[in-house]
N, C-alpha and C. Protein backbone atom coordinates (compact mmCIF):
# COMPACT_ATOMS: atom_id res chain seq x y z
N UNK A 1 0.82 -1.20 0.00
CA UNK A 1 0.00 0.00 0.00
C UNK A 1 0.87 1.27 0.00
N UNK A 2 1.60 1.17 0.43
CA UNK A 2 2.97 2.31 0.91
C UNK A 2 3.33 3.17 -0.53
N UNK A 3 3.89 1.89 -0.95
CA UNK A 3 4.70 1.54 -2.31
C UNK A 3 3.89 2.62 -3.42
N UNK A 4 2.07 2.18 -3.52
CA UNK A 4 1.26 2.41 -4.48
C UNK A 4 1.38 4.04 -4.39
N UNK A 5 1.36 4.41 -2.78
CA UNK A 5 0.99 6.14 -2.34
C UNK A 5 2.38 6.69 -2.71
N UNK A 6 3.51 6.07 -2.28
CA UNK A 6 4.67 6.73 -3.08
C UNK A 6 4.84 6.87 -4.72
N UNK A 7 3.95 6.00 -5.49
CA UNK A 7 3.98 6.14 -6.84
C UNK A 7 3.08 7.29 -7.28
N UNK A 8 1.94 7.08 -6.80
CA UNK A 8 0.98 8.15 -6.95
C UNK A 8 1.36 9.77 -6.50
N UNK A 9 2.28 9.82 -5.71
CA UNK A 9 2.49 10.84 -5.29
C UNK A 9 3.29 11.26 -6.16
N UNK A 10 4.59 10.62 -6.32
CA UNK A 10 5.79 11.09 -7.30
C UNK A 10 5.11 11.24 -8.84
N UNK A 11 4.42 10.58 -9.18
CA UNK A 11 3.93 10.63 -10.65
C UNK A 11 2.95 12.32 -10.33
N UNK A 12 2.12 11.88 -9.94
CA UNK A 12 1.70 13.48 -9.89
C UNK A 12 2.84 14.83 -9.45
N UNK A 13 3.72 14.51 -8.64
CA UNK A 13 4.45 15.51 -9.18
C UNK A 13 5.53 15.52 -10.49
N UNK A 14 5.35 14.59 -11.42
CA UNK A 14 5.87 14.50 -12.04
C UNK A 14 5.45 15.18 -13.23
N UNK A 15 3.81 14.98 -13.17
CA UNK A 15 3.06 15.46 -14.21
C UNK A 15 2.90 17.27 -13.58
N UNK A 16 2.95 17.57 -12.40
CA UNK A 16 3.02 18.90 -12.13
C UNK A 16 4.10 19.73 -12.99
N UNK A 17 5.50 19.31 -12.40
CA UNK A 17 6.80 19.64 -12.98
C UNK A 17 6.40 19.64 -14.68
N UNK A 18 5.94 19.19 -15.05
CA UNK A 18 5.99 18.42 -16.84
C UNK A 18 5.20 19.82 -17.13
N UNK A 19 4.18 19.91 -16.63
CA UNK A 19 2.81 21.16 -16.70
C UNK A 19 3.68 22.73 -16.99
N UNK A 20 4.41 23.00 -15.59
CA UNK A 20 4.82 23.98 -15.30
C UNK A 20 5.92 24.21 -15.92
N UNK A 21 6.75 23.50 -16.54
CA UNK A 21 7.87 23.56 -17.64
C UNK A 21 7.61 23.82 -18.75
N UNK A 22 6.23 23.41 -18.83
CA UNK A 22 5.69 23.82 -20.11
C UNK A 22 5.01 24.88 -20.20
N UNK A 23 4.22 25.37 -19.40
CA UNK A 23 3.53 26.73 -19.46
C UNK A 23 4.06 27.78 -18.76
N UNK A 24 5.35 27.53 -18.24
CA UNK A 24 6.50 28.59 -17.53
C UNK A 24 7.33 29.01 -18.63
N UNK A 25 7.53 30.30 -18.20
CA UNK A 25 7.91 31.52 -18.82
C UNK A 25 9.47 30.97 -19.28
N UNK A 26 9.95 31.60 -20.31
CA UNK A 26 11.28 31.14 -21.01
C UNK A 26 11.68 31.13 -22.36
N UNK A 27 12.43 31.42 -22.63
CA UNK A 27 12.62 30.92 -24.31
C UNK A 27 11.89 29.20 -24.44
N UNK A 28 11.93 29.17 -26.00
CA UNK A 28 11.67 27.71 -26.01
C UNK A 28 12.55 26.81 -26.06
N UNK A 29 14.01 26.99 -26.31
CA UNK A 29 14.96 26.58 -26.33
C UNK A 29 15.06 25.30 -24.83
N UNK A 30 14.69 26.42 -23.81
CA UNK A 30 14.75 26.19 -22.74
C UNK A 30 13.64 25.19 -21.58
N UNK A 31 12.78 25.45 -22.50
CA UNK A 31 11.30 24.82 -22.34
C UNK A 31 11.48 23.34 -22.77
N UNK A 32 12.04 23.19 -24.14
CA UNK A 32 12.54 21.84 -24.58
C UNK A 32 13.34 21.08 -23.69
N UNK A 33 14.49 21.64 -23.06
CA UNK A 33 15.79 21.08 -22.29
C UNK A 33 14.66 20.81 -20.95
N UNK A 34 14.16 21.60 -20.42
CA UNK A 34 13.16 21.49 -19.33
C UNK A 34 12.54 19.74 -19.13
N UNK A 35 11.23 19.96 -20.34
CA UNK A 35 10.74 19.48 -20.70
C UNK A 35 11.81 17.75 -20.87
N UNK A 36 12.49 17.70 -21.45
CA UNK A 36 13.62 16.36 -22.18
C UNK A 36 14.12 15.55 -20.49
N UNK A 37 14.33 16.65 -19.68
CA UNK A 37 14.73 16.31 -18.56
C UNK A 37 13.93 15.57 -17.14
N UNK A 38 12.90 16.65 -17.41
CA UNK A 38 11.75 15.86 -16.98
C UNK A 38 11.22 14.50 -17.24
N UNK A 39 11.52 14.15 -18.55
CA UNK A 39 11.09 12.83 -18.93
C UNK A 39 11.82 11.85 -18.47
N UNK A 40 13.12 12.72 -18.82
CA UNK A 40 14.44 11.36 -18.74
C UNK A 40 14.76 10.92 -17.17
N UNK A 41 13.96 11.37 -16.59
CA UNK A 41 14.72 11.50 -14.81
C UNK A 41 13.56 10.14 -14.58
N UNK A 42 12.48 10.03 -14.67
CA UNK A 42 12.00 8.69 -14.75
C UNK A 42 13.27 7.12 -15.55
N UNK A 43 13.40 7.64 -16.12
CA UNK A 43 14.24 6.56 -17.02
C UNK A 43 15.55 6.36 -16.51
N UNK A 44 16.20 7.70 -16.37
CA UNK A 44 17.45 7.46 -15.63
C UNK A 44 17.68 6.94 -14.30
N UNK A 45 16.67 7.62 -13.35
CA UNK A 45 17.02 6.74 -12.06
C UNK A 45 16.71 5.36 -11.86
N UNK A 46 15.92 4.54 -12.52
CA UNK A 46 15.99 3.35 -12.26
C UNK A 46 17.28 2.28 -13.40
N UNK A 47 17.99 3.06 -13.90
CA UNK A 47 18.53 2.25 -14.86
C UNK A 47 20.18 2.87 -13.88
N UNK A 48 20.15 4.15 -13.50
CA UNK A 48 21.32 4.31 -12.13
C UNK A 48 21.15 3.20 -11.18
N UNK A 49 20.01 3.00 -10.81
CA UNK A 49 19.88 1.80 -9.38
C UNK A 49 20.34 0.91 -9.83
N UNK A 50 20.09 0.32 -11.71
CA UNK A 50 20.14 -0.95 -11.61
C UNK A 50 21.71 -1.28 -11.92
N UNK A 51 22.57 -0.36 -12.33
CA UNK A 51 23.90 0.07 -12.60
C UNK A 51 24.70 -0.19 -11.10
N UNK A 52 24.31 0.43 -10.15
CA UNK A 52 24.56 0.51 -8.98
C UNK A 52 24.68 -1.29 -8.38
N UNK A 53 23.59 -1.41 -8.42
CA UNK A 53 23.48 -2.63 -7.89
C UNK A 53 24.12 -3.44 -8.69
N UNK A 54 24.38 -3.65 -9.67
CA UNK A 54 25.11 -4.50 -10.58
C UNK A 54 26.53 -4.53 -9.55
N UNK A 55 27.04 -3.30 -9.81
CA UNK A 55 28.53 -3.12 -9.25
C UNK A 55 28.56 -3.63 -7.75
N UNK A 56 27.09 -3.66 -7.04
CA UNK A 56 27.82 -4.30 -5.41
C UNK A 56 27.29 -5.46 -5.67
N UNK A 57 27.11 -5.95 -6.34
CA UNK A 57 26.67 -7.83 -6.54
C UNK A 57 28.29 -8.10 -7.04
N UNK A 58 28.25 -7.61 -7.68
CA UNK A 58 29.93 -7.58 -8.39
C UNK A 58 30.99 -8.11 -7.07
N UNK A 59 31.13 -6.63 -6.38
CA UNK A 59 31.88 -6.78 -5.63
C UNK A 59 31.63 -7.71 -4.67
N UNK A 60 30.70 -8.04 -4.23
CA UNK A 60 30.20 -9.37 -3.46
C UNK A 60 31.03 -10.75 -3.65
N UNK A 61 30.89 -10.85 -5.11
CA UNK A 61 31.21 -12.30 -4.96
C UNK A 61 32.26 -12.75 -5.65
């Protein structure tokens, strides 16, 4: 249950951040990089964890 309220929570601020990058003031240049980053931070941190963890299984054994 924990798990579900931490998803729900982070995704809605995820979609907040996504909103406000987009309808916040800026060149568009900047709006794009905004925007690209926002997306990728879903993608990147779980593929960092799984990087991570690779390397202490590694060193483990």
């Amino acid at each position: 249950m924990i798990r579900y309220t931490f998803w729900l929570i982070t995704t809605t601020l995820w979609i907040i951040a996504l909103a406000d990058a987009i309808r916040g003031g800026g060149t568009l240049g900047r709006k794009i990089i905004s925007v690209a980053l926002i997306i990728a931070f879903p993608v990147i941190g779980p593929l960092l964890y799984l990087f991570l963890m690779r390397d202490w299984a590694h060193s483990r054994s």
